[in-house]
Each structure stands twice: as C-alpha cells, then as structure tokens.
PDB file of N, CA and C in Angstrom:
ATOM      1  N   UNK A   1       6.457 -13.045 -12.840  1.00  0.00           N
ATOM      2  CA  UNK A   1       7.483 -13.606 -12.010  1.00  0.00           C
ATOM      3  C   UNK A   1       8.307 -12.476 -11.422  1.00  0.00           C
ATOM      4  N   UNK A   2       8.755 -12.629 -10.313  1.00  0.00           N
ATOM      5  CA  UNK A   2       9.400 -11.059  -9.601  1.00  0.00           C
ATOM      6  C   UNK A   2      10.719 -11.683  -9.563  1.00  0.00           C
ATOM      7  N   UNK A   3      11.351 -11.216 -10.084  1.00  0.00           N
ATOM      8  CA  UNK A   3      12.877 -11.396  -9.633  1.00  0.00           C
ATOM      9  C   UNK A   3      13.374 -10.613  -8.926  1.00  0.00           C
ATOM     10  N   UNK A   4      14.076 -10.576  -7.574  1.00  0.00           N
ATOM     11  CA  UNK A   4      14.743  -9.921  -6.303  1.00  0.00           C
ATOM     12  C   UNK A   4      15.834  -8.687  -6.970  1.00  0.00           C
ATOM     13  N   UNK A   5      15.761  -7.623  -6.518  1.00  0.00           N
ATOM     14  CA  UNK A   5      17.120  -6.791  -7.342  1.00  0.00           C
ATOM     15  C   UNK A   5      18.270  -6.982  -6.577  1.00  0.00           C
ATOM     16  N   UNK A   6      19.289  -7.187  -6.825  1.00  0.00           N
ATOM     17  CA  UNK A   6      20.541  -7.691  -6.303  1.00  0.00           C
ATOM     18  C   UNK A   6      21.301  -6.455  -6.574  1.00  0.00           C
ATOM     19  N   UNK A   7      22.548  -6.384  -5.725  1.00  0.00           N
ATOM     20  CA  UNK A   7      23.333  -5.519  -5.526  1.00  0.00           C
ATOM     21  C   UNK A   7      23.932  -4.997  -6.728  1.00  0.00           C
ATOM     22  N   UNK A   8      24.295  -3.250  -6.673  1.00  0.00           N
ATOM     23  CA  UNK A   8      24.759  -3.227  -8.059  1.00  0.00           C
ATOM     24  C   UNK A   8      23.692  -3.074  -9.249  1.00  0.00           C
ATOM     25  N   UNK A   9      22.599  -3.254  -9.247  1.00  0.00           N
ATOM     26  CA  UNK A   9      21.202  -2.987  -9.743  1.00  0.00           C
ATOM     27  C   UNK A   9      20.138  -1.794  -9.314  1.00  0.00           C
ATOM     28  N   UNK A  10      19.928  -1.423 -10.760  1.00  0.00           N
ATOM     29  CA  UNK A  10      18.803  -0.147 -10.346  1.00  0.00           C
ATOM     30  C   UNK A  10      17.594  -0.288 -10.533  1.00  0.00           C
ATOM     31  N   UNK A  11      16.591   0.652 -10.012  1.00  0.00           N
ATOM     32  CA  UNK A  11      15.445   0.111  -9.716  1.00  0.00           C
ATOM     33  C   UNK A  11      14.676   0.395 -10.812  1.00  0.00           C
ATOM     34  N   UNK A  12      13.915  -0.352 -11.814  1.00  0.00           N
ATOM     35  CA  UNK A  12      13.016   0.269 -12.667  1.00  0.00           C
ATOM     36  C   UNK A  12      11.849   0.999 -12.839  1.00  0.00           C
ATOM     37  N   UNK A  13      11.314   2.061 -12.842  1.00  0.00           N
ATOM     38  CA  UNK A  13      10.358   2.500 -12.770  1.00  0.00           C
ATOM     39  C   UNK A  13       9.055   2.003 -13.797  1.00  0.00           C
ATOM     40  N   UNK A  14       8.030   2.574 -13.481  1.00  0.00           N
ATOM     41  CA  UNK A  14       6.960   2.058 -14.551  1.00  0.00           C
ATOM     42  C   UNK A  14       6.027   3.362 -14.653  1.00  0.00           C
ATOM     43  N   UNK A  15       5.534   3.601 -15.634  1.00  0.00           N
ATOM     44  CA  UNK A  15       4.830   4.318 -16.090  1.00  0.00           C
ATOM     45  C   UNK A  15       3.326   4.379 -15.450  1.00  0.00           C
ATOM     46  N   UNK A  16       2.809   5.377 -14.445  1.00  0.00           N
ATOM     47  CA  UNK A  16       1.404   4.906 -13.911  1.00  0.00           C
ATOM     48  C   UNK A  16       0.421   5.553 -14.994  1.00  0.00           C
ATOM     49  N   UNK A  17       0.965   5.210 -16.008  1.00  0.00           N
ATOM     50  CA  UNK A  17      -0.431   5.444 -16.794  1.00  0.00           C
ATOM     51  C   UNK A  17      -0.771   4.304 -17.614  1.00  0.00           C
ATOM     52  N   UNK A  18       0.297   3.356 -18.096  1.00  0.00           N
ATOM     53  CA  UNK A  18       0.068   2.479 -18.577  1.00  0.00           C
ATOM     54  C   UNK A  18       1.056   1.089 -18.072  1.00  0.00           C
ATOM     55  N   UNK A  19       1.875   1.604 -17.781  1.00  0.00           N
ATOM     56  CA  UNK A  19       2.871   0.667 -16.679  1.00  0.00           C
ATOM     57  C   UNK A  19       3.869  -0.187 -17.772  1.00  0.00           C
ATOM     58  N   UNK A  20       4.395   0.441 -18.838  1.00  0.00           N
ATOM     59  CA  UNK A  20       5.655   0.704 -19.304  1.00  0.00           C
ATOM     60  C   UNK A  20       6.796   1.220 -18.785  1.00  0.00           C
ATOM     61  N   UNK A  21       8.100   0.952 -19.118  1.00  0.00           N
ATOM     62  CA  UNK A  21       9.317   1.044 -18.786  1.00  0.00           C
ATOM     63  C   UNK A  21       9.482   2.933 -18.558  1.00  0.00           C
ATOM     64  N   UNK A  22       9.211   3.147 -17.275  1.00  0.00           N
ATOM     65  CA  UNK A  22       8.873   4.722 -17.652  1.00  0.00           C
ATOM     66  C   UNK A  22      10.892   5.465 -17.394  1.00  0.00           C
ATOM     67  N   UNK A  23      11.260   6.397 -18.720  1.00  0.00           N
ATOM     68  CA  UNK A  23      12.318   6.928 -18.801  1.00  0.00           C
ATOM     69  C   UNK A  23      12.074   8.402 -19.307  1.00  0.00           C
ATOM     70  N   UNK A  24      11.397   8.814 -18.800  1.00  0.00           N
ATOM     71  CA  UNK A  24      11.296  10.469 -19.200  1.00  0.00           C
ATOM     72  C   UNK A  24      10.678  11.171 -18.136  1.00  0.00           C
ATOM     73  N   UNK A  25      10.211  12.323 -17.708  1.00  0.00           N
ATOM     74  CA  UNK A  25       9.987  13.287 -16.731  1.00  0.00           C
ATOM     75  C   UNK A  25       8.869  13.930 -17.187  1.00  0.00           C
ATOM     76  N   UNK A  26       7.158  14.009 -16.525  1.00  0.00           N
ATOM     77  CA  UNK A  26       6.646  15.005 -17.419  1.00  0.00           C
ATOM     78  C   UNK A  26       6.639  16.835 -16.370  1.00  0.00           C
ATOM     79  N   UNK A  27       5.698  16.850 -17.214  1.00  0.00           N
ATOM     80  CA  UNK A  27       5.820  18.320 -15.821  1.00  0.00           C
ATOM     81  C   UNK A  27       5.656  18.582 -14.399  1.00  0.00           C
ATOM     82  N   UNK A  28       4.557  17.482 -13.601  1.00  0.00           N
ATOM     83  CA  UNK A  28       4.734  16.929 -12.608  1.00  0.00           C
ATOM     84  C   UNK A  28       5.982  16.479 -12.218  1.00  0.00           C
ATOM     85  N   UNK A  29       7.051  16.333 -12.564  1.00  0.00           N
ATOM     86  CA  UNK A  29       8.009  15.272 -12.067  1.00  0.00           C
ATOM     87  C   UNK A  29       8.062  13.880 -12.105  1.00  0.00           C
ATOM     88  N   UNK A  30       6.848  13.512 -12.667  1.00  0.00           N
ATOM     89  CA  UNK A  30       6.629  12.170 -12.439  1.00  0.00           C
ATOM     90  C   UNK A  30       7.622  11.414 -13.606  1.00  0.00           C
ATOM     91  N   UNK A  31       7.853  10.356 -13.258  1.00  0.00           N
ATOM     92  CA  UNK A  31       8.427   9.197 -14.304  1.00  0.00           C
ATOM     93  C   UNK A  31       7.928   8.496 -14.948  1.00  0.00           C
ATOM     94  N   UNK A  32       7.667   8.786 -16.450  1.00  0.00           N
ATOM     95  CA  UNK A  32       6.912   8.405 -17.729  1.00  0.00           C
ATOM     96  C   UNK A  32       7.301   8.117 -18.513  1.00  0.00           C
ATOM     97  N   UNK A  33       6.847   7.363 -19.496  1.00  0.00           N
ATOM     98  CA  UNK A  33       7.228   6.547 -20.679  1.00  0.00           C
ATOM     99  C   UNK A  33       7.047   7.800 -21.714  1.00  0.00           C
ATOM    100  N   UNK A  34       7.572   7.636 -22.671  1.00  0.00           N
ATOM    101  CA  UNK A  34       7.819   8.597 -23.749  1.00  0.00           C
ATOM    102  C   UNK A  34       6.212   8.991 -24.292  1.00  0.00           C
ATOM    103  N   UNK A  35       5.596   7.903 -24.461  1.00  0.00           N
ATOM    104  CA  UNK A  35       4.608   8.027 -25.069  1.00  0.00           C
ATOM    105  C   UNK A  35       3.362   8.896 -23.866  1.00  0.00           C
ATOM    106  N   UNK A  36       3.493   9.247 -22.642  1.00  0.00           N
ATOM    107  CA  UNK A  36       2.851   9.619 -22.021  1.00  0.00           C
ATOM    108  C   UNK A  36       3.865  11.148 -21.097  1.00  0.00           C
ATOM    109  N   UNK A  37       4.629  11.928 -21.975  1.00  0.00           N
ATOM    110  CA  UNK A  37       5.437  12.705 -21.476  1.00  0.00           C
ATOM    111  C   UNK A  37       5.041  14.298 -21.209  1.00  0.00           C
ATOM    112  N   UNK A  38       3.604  14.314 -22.548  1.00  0.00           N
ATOM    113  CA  UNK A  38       2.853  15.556 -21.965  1.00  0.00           C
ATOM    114  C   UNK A  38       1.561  14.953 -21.052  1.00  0.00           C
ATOM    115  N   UNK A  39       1.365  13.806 -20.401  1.00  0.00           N
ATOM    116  CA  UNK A  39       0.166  13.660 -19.893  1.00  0.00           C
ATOM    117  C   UNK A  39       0.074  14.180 -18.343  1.00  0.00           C
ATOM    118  N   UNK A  40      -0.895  14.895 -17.388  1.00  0.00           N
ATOM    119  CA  UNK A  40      -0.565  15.228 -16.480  1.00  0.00           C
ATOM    120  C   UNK A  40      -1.712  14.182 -15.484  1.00  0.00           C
ATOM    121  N   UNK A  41      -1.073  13.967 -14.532  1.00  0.00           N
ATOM    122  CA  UNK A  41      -2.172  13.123 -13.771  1.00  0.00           C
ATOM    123  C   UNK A  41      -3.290  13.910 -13.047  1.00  0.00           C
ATOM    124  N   UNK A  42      -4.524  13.417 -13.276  1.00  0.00           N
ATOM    125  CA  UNK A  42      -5.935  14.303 -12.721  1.00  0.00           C
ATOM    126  C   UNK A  42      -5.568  14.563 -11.235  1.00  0.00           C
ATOM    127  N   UNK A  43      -6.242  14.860 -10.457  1.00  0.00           N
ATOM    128  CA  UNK A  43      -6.720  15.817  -9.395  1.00  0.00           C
ATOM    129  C   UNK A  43      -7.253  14.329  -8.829  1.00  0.00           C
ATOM    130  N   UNK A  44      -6.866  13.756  -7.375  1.00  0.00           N
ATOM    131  CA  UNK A  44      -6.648  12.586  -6.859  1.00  0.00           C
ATOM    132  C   UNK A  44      -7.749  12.884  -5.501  1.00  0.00           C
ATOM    133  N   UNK A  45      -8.795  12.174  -5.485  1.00  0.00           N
ATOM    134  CA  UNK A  45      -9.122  12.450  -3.770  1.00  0.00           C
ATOM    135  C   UNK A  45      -8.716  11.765  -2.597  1.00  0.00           C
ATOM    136  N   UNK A  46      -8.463  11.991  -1.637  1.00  0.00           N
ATOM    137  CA  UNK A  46      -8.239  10.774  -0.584  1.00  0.00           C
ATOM    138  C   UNK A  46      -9.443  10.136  -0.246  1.00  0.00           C
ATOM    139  N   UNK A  47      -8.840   9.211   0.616  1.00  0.00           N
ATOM    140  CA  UNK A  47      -9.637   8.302   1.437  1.00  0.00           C
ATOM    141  C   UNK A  47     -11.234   9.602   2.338  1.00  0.00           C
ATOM    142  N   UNK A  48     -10.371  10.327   2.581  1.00  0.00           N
ATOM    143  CA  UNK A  48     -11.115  11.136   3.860  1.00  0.00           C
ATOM    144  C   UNK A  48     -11.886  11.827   3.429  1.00  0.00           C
ATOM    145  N   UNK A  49     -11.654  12.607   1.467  1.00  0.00           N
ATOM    146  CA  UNK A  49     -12.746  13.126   1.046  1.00  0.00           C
ATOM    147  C   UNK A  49     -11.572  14.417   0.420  1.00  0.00           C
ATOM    148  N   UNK A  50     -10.367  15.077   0.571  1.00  0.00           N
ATOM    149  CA  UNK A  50      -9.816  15.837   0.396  1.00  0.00           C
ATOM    150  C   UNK A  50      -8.951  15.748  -0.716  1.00  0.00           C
ATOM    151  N   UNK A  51      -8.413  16.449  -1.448  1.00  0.00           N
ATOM    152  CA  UNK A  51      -7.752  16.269  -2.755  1.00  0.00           C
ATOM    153  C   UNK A  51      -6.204  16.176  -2.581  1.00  0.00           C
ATOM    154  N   UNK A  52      -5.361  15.550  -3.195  1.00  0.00           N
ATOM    155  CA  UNK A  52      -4.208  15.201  -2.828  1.00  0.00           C
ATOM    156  C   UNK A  52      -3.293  15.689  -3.612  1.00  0.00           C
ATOM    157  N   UNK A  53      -1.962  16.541  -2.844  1.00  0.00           N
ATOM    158  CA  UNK A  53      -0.992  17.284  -3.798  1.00  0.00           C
ATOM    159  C   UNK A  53       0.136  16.321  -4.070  1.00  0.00           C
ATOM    160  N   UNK A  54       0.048  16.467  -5.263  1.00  0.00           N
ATOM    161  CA  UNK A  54       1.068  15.647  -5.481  1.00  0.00           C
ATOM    162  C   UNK A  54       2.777  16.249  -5.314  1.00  0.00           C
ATOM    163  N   UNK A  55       3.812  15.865  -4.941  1.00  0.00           N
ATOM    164  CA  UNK A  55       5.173  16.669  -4.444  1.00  0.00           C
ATOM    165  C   UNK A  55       6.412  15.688  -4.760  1.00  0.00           C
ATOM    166  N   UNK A  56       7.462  16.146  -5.063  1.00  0.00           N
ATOM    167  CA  UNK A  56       8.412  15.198  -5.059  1.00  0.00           C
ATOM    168  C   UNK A  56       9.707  15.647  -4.225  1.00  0.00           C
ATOM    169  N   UNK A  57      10.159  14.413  -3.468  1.00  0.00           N
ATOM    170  CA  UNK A  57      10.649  14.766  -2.736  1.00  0.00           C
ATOM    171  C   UNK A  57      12.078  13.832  -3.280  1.00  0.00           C
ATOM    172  N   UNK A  58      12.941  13.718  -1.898  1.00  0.00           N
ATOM    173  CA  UNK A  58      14.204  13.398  -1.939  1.00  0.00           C
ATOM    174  C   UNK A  58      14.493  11.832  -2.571  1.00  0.00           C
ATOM    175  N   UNK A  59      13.595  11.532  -2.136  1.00  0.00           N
ATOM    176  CA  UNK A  59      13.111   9.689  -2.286  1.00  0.00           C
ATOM    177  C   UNK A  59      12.153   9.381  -3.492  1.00  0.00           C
ATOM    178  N   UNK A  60      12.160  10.486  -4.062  1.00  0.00           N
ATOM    179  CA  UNK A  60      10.745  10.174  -5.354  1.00  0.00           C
ATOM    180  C   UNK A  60       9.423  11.157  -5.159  1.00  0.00           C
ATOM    181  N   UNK A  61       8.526  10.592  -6.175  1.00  0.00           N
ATOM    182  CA  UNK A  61       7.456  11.416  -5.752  1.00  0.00           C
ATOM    183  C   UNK A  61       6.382  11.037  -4.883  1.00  0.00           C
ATOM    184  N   UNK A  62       5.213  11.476  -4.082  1.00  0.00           N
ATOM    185  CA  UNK A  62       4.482  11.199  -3.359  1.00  0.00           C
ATOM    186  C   UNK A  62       3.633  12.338  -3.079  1.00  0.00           C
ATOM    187  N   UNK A  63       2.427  11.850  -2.644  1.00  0.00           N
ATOM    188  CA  UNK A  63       1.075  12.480  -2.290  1.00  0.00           C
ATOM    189  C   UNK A  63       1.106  13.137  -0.803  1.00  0.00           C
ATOM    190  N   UNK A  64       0.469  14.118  -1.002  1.00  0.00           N
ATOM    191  CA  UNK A  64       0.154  14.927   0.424  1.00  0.00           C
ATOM    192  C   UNK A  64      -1.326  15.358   1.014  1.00  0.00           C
ATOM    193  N   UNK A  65      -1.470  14.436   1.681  1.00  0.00           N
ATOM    194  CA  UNK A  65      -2.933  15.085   2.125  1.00  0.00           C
ATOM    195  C   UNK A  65      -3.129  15.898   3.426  1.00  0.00           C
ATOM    196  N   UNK A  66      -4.550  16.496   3.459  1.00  0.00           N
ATOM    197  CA  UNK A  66      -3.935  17.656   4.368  1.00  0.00           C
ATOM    198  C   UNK A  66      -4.603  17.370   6.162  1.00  0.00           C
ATOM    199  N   UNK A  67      -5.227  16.096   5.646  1.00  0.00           N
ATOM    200  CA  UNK A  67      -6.017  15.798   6.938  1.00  0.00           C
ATOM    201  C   UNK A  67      -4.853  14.420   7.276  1.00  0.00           C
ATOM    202  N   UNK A  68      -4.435  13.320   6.257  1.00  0.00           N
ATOM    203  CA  UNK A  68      -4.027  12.253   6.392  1.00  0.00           C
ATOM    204  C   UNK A  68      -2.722  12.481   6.481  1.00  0.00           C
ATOM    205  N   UNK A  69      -1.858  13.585   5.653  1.00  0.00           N
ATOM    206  CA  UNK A  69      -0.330  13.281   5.938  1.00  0.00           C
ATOM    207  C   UNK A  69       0.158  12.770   4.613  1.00  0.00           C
ATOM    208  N   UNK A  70       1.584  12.312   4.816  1.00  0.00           N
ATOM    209  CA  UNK A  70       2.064  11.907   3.488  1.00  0.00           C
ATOM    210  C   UNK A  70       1.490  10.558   3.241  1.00  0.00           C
ATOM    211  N   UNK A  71       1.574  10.244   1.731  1.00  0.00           N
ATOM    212  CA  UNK A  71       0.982   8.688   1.299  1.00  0.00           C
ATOM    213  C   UNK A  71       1.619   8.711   0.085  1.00  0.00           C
ATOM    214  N   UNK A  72       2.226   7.302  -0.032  1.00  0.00           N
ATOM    215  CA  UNK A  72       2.646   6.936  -1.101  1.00  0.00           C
ATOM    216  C   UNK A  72       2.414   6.998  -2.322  1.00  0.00           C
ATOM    217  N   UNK A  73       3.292   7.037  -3.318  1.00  0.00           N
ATOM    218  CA  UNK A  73       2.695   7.244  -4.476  1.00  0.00           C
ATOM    219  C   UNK A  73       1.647   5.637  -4.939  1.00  0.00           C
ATOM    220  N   UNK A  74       2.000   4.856  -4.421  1.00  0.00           N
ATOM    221  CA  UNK A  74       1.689   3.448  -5.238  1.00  0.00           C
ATOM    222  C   UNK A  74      -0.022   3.946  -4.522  1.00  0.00           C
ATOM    223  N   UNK A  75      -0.017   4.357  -3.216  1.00  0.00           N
ATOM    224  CA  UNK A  75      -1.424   4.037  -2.194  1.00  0.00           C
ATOM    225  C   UNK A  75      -2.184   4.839  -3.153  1.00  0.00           C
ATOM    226  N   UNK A  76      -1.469   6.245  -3.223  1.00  0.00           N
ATOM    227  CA  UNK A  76      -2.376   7.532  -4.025  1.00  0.00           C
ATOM    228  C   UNK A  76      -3.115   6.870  -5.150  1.00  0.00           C
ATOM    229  N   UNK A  77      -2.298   6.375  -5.954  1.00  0.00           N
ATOM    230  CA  UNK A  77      -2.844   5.759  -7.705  1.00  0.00           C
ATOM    231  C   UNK A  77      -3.524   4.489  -7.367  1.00  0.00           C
ATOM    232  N   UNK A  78      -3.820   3.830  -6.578  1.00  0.00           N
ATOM    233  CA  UNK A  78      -4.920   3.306  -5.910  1.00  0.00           C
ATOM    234  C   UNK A  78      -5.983   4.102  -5.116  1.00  0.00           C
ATOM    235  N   UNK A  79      -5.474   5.141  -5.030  1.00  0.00           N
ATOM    236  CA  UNK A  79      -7.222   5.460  -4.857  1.00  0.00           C
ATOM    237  C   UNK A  79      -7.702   6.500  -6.422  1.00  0.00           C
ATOM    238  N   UNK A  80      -6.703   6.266  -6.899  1.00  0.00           N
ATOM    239  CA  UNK A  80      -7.170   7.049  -8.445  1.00  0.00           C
ATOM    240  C   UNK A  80      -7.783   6.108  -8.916  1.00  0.00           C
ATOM    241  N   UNK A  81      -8.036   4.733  -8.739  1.00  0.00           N
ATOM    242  CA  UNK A  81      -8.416   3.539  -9.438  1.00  0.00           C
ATOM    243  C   UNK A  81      -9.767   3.076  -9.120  1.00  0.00           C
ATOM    244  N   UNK A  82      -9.227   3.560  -7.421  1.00  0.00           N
ATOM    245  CA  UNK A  82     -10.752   3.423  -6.874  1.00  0.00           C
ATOM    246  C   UNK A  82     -11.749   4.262  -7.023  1.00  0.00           C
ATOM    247  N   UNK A  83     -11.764   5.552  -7.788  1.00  0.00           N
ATOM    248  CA  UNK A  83     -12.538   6.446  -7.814  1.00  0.00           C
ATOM    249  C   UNK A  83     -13.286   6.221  -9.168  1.00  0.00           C
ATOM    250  N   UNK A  84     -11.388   6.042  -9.927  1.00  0.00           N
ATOM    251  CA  UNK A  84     -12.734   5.855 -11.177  1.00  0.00           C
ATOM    252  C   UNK A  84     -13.113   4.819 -11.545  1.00  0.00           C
ATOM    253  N   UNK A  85     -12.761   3.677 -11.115  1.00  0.00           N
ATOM    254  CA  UNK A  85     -13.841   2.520 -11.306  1.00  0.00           C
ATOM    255  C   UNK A  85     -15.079   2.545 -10.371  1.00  0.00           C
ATOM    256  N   UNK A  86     -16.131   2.541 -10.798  1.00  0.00           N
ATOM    257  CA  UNK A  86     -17.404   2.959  -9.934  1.00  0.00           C
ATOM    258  C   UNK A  86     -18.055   1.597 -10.105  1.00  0.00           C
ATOM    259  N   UNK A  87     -18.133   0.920  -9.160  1.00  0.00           N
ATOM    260  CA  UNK A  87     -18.830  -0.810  -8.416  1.00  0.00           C
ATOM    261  C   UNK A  87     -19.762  -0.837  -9.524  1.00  0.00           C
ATOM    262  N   UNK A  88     -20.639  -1.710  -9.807  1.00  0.00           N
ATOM    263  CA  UNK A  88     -21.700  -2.232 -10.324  1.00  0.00           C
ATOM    264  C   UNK A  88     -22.878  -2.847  -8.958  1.00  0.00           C
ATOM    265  N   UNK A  89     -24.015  -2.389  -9.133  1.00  0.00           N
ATOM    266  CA  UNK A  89     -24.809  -2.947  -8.380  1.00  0.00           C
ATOM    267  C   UNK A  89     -24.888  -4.550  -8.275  1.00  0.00           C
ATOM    268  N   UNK A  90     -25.016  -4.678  -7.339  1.00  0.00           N
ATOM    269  CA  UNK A  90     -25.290  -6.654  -7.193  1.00  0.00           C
ATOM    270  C   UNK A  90     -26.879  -6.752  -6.840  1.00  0.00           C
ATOM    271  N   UNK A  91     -27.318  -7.748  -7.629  1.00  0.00           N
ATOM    272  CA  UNK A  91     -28.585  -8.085  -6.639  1.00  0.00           C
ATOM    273  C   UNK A  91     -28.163  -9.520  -5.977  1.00  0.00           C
ATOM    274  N   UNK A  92     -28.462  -9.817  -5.007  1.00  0.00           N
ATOM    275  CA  UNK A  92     -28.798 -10.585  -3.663  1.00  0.00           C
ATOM    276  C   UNK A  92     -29.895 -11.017  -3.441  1.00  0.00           C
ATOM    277  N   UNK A  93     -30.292 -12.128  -3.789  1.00  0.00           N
ATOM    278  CA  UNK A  93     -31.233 -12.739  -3.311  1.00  0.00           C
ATOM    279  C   UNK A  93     -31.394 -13.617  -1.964  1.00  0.00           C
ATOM    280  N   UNK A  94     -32.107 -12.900  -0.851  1.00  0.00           N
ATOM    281  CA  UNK A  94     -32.275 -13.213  -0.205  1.00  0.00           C
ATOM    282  C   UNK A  94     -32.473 -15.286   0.399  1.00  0.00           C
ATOM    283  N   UNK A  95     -31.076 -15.450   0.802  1.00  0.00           N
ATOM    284  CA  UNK A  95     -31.504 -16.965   1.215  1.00  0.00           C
ATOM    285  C   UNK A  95     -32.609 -17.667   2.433  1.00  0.00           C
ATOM    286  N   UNK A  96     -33.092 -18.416   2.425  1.00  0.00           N
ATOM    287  CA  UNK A  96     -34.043 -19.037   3.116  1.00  0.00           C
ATOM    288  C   UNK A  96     -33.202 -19.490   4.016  1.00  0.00           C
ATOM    289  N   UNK A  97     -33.588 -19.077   5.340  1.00  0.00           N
ATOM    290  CA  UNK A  97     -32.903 -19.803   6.480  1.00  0.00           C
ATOM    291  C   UNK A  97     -33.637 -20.973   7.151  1.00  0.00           C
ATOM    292  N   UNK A  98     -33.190 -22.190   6.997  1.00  0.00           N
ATOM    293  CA  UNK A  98     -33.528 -23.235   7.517  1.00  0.00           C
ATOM    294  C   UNK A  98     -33.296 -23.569   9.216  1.00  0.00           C
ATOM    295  N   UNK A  99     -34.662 -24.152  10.011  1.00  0.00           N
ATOM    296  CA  UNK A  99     -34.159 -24.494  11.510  1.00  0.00           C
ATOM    297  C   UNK A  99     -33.269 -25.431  11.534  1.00  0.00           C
ATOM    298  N   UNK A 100     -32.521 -24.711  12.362  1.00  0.00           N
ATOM    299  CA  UNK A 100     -31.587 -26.139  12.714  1.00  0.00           C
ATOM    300  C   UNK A 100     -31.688 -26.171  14.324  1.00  0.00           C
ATOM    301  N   UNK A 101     -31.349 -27.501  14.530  1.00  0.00           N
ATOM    302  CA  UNK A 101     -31.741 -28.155  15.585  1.00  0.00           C
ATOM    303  C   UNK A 101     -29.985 -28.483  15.765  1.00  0.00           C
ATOM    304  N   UNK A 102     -29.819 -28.128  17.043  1.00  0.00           N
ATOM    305  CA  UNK A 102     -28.299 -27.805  17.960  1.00  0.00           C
ATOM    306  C   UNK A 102     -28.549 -28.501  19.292  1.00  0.00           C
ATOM    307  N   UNK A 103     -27.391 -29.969  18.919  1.00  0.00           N
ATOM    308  CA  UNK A 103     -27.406 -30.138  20.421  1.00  0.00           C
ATOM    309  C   UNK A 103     -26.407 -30.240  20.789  1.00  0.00           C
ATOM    310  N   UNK A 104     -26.173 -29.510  22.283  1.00  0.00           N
ATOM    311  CA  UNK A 104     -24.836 -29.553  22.734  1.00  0.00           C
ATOM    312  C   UNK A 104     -25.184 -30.077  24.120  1.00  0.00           C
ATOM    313  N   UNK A 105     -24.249 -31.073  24.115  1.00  0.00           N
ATOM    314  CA  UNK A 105     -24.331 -31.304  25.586  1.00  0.00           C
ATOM    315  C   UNK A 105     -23.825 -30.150  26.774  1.00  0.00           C
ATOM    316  N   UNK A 106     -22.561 -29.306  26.267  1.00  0.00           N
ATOM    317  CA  UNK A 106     -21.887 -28.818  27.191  1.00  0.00           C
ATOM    318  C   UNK A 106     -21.112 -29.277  27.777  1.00  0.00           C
ATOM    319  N   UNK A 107     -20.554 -28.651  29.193  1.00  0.00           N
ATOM    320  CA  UNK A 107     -19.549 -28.882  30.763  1.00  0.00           C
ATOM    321  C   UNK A 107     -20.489 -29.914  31.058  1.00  0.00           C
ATOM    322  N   UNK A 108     -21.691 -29.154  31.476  1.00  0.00           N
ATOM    323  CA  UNK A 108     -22.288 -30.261  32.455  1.00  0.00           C
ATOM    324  C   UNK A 108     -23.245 -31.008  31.799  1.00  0.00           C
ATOM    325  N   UNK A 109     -23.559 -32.678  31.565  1.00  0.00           N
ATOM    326  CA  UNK A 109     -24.171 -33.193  31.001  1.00  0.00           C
ATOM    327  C   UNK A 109     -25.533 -33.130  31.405  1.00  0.00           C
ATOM    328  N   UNK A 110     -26.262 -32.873  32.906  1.00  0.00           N
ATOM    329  CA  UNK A 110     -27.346 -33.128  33.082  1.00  0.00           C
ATOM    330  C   UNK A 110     -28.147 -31.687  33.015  1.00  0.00           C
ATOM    331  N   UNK A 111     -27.142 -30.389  33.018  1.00  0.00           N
ATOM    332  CA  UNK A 111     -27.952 -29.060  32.827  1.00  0.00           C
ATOM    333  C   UNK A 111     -28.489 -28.725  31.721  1.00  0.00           C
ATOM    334  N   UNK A 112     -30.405 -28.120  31.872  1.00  0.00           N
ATOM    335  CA  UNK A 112     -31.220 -27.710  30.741  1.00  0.00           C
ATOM    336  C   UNK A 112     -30.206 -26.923  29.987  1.00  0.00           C
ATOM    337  N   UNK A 113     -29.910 -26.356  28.786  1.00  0.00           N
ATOM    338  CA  UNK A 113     -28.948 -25.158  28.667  1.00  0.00           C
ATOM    339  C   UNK A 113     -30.017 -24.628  27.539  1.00  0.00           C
ATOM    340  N   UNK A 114     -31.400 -25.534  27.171  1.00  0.00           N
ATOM    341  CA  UNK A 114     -32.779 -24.813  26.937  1.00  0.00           C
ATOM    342  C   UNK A 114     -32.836 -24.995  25.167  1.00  0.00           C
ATOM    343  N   UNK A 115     -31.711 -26.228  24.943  1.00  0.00           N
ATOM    344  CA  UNK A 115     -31.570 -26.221  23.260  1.00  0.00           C
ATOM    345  C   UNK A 115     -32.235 -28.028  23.003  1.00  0.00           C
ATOM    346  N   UNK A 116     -33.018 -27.731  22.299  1.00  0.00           N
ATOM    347  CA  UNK A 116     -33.393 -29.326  22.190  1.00  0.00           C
ATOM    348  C   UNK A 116     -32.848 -30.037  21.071  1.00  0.00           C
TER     349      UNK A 116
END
C-alpha cells in the first residue's frame, strides 16, 4: 500500500541490496542498511553495452554513462537485475493456421474486392 508523503515528512530510503530501511553509508556513498555497510555494488553495464560510474551528487546518488548520460539510480539497478537474471529458453510450438474465409462487403457493394 503506498501512502503519499505529506508535508513535514522525510523521505525513506531502502537498501538496494535487499530493500530494508537503509540508515548507514557504505564506501560508495550509497544508502544501506547496517547489515549491508561493507557491501560494494558490482560493476553495472548499460543499456548500450558500456559500464556505468556510479557518482553522487547534490540530489543523491546516480549512474553515469558515457555514451547515454546521466541515469537514475532506480533505472541503473534495473539494469543490474536485468543482467543478472538471464531469460530461460521458451519452446513455441508452432500453431496451425486455419483458412478463413473474409467477407467484406466494403464502400461499394457491387465491387469484386477479390475475397470470397
């Protein structure tokens, strides 16, 4: 359930390693839960194929890539997710396509339009 933060309220952070109440700093800068305060986050690729620096700035921390530009921290740790979860093959079995028979009259009712 999301409750709205209202005025006078601070924002909580969460831990991107396990997504606990994060209140500590590790060496990155990042904002971590106690239990994850020496952990450092791996080496991130982008979208484009290039590795992403991580930086913290005035507003928090965030990713820098060198072809894409800045990207959020939330976007970055989504593509940390996407990397290391690696798809599972699907098989697909090919469906049987059945004729179907289409009639349209059309605009004009008496023109061939060549569909029976």
């Amino acid at each position: 359930m999301f409750i709205p933060k209202r005025y006078g309220q601070y924002k909580e952070e969460k831990c991107p390693f396990c997504g606990d109440r994060a209140i500590a700093r590790n060496r990155q800068g990042l904002n971590v839960c106690t239990k994850h305060k020496e952990e450092v986050l791996p080496d991130i690729k982008c979208a484009c194929g290039s590795y992403l620096e991580l930086k913290t700035g005035k507003y928090g921390p965030y990713f820098n890539c060198i072809n894409c530009g800045n990207i959020n921290l939330a976007k970055g740790l989504e593509m940390k997710e996407f990397k290391f979860n690696t798809p599972q093959k699907v098989t697909v079995s090919p469906k049987e396509e059945k004729d179907q028979l289409v009639a349209d009259s059309g605009k004009y009712k008496d023109f061939d339009y060549g569909v029976e």
